[in-house]
PDB file of N, CA and C in Angstrom:
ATOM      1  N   UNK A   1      47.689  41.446 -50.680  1.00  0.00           N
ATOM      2  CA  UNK A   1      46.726  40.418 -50.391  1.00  0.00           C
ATOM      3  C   UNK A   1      45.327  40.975 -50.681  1.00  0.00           C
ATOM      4  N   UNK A   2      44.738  40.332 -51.487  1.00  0.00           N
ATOM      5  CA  UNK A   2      43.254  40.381 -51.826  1.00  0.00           C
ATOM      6  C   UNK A   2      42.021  40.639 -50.779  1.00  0.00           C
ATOM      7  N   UNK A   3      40.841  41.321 -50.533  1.00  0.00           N
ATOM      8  CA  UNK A   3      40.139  40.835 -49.803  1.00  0.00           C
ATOM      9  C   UNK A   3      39.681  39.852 -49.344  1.00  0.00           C
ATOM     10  N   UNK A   4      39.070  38.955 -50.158  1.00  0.00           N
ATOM     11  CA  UNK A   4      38.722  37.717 -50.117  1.00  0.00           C
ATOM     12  C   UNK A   4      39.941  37.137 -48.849  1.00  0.00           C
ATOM     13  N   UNK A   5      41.203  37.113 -49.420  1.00  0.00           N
ATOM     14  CA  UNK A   5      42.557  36.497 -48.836  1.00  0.00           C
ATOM     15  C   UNK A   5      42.505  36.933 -47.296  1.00  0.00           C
ATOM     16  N   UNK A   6      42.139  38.275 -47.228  1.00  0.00           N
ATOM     17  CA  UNK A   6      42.563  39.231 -45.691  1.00  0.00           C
ATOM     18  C   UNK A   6      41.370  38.109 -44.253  1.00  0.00           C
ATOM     19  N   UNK A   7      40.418  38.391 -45.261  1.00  0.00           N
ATOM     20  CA  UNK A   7      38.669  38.006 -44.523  1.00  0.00           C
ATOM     21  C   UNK A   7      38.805  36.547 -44.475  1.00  0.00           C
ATOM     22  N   UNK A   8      39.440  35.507 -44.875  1.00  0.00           N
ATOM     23  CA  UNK A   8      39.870  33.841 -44.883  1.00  0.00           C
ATOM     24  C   UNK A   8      40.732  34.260 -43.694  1.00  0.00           C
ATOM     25  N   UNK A   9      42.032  35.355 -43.728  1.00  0.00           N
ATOM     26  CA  UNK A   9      43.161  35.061 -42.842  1.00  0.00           C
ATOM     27  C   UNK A   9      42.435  35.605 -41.437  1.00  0.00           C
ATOM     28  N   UNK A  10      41.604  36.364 -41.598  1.00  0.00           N
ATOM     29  CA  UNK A  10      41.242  36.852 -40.542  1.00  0.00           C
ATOM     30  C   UNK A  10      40.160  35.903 -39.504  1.00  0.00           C
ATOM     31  N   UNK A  11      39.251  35.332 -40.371  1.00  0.00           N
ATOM     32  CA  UNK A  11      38.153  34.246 -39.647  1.00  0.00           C
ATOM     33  C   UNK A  11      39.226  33.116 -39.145  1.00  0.00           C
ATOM     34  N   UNK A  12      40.015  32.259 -40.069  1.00  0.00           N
ATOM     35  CA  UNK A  12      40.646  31.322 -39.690  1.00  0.00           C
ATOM     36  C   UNK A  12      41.594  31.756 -38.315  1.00  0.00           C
ATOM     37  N   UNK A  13      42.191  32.982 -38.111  1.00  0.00           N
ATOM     38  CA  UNK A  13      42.679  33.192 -36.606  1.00  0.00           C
ATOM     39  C   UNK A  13      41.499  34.114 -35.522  1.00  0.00           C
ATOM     40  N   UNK A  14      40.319  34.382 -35.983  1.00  0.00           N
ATOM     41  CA  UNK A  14      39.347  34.643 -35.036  1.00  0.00           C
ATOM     42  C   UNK A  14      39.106  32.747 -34.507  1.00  0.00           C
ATOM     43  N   UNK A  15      38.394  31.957 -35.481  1.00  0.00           N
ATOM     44  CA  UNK A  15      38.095  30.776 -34.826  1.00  0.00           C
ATOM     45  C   UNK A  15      38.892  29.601 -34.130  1.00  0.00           C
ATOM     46  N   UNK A  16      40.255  29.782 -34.314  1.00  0.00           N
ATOM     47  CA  UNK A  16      41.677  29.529 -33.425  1.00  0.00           C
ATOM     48  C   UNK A  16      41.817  29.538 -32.364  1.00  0.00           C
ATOM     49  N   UNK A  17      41.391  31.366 -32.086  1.00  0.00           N
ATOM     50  CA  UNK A  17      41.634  32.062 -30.727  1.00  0.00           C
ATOM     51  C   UNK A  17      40.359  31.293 -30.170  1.00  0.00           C
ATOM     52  N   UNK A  18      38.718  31.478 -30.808  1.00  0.00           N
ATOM     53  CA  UNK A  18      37.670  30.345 -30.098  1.00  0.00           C
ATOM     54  C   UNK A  18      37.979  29.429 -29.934  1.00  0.00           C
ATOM     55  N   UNK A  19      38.573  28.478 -30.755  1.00  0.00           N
ATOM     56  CA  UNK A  19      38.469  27.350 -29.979  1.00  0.00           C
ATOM     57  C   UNK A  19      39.855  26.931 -28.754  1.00  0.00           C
ATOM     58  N   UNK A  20      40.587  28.072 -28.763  1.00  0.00           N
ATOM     59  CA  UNK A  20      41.963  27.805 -27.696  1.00  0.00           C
ATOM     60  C   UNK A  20      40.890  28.091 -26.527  1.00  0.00           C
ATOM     61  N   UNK A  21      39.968  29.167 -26.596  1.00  0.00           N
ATOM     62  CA  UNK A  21      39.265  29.432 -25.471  1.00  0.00           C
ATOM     63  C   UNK A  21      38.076  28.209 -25.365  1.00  0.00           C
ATOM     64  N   UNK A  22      37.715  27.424 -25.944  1.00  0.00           N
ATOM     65  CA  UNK A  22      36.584  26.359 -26.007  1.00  0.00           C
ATOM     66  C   UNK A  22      37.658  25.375 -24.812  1.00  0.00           C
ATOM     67  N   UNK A  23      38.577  25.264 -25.108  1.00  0.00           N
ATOM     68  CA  UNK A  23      39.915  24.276 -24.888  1.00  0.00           C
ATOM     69  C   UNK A  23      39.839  24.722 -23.147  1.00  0.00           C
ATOM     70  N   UNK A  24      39.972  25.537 -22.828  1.00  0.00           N
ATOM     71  CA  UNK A  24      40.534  26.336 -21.966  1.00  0.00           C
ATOM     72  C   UNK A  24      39.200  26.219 -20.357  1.00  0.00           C
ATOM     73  N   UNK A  25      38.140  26.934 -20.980  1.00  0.00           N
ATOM     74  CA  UNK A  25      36.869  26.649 -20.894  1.00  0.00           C
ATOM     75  C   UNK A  25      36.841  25.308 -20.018  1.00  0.00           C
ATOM     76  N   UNK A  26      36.766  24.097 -21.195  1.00  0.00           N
ATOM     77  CA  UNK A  26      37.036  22.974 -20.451  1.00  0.00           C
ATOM     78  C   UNK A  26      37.675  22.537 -19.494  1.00  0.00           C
ATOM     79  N   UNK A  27      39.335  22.886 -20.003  1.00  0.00           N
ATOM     80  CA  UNK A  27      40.263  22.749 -18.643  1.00  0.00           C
ATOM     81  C   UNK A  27      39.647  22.959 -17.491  1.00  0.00           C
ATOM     82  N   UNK A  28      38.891  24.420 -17.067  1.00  0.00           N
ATOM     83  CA  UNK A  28      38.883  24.964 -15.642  1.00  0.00           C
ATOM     84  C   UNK A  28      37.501  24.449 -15.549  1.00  0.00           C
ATOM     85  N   UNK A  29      36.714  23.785 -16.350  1.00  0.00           N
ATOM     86  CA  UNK A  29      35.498  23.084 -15.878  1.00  0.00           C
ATOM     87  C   UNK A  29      35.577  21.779 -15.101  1.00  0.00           C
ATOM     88  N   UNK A  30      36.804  21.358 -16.456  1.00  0.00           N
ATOM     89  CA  UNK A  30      37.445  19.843 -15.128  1.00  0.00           C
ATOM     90  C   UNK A  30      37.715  19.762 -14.344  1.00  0.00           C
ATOM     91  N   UNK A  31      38.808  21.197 -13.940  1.00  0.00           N
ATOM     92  CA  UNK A  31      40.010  20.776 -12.545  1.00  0.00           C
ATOM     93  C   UNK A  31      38.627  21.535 -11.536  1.00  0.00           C
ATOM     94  N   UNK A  32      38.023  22.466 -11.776  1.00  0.00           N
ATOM     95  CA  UNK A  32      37.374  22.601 -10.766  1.00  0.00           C
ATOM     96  C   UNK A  32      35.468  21.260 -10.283  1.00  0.00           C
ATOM     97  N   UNK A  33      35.987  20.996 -11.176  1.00  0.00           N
ATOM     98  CA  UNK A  33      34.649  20.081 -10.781  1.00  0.00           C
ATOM     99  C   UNK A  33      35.307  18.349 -10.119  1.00  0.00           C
ATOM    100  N   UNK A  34      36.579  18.537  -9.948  1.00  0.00           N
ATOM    101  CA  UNK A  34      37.550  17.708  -9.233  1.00  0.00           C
ATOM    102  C   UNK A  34      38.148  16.710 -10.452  1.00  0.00           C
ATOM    103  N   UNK A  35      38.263  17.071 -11.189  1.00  0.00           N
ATOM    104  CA  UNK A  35      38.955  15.691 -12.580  1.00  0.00           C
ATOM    105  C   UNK A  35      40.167  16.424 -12.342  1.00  0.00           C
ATOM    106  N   UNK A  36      40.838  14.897 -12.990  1.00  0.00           N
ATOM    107  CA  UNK A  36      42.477  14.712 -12.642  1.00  0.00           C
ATOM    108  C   UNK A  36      42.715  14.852 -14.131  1.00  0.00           C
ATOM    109  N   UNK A  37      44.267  14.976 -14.303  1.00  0.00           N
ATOM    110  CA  UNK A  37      44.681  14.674 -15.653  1.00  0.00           C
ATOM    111  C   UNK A  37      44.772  13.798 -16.503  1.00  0.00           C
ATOM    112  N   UNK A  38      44.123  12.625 -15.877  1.00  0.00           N
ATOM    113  CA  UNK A  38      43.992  11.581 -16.889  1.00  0.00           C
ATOM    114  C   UNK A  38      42.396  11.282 -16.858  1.00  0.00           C
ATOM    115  N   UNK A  39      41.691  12.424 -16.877  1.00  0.00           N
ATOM    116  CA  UNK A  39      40.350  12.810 -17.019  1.00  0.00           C
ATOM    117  C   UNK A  39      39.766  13.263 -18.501  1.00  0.00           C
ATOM    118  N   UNK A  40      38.627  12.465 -18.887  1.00  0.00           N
ATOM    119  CA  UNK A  40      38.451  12.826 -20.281  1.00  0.00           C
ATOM    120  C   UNK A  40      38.129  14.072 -20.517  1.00  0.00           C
ATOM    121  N   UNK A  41      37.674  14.916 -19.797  1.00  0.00           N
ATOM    122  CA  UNK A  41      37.437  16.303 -20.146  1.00  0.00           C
ATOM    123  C   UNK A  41      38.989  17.012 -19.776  1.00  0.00           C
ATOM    124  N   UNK A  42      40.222  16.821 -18.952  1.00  0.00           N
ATOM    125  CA  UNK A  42      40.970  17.364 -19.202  1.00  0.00           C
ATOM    126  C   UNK A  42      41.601  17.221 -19.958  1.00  0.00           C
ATOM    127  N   UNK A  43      41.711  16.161 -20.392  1.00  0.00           N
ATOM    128  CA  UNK A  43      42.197  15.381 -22.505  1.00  0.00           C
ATOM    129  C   UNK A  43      41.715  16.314 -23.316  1.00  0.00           C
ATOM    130  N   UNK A  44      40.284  16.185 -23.149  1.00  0.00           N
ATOM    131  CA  UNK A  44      39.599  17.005 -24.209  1.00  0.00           C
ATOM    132  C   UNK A  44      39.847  18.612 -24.150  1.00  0.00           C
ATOM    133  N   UNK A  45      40.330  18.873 -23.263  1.00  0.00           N
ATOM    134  CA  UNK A  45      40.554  20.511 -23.305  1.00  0.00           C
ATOM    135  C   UNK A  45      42.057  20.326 -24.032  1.00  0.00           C
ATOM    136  N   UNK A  46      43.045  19.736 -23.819  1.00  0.00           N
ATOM    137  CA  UNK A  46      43.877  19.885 -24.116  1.00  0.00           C
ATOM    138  C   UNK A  46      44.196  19.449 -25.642  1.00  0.00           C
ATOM    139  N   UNK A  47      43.563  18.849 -26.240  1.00  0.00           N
ATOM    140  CA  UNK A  47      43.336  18.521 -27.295  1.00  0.00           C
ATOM    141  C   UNK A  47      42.579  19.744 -28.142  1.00  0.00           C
ATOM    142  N   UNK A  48      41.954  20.641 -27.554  1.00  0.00           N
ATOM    143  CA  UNK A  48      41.093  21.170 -27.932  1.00  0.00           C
ATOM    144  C   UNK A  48      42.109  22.515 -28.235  1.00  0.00           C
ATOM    145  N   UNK A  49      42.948  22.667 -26.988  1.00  0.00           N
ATOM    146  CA  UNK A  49      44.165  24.228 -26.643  1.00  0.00           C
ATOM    147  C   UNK A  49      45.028  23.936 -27.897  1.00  0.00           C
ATOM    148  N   UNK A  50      44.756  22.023 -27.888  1.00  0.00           N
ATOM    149  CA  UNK A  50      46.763  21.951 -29.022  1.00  0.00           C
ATOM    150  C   UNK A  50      46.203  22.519 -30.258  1.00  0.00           C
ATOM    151  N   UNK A  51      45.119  21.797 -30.443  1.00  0.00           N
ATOM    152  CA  UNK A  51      44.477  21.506 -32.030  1.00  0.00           C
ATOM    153  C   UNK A  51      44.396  23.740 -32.802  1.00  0.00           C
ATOM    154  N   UNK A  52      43.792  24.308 -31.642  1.00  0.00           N
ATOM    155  CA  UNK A  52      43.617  25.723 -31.956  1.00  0.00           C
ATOM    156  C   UNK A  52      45.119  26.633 -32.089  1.00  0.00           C
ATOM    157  N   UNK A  53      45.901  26.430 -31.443  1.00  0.00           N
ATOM    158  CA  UNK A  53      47.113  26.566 -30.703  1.00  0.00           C
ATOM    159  C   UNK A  53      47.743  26.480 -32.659  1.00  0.00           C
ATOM    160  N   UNK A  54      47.826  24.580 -32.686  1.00  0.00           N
ATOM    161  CA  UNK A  54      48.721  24.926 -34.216  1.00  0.00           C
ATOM    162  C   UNK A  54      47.997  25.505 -35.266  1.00  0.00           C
ATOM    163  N   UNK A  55      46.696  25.557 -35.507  1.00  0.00           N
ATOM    164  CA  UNK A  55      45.696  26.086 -36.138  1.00  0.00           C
ATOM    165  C   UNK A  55      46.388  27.663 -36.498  1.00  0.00           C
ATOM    166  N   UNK A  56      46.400  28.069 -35.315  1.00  0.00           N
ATOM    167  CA  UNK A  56      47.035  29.662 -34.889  1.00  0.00           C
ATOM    168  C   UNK A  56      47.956  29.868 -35.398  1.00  0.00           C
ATOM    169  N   UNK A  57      49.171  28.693 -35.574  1.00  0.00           N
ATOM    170  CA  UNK A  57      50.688  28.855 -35.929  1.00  0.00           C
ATOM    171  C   UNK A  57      50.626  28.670 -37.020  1.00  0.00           C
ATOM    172  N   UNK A  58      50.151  27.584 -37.304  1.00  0.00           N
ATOM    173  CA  UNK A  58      49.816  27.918 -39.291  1.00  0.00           C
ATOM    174  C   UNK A  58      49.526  28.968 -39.717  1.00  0.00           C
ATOM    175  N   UNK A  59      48.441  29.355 -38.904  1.00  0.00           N
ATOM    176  CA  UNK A  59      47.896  31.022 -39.810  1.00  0.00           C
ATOM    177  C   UNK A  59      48.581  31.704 -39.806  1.00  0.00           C
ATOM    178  N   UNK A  60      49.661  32.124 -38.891  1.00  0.00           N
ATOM    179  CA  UNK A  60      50.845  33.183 -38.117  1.00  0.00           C
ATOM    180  C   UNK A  60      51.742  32.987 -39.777  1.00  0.00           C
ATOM    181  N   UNK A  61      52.195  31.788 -39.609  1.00  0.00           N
ATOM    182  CA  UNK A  61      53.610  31.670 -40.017  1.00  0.00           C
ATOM    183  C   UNK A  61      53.424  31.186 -41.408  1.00  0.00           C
ATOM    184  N   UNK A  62      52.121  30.923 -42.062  1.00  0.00           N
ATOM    185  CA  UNK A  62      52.345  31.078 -43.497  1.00  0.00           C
ATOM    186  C   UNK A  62      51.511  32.684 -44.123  1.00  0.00           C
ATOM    187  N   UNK A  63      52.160  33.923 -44.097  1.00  0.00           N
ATOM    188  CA  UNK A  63      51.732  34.822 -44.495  1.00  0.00           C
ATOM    189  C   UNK A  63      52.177  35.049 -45.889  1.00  0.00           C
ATOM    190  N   UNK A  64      51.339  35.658 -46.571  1.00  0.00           N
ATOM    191  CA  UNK A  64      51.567  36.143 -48.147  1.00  0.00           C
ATOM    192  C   UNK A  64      52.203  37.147 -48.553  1.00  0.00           C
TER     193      UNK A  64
END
């Protein structure tokens, strides 16, 4: 694998792992500021965990 290739595979699962933690972040901002699960910020975290989450599994599982 090329440089160019390594430094793409590498940013695309650095900003993954950010945004699982952006996701996450949210979660414990909701449940502790009293939102329930059918709370738009706990949507939005979880949307935020899935979206990084397969982001992650793509990068994982298509290697060169």
């Amino acid at each position: 694998m090329s440089a160019p290739d390594r430094l793409y595979r590498n940013v695309t699962l650095g900003f993954s792992v950010i945004i699982i933690g952006f996701g996450l972040v949210i979660l414990a901002r909701t449940l502790s500021g009293g939102g329930g699960p059918t709370s738009t910020g706990f949507l939005l975290g979880l949307l935020f965990v899935g979206i990084g989450g397969a982001r992650l599994y793509l990068a994982l599982r298509t290697r060169r």
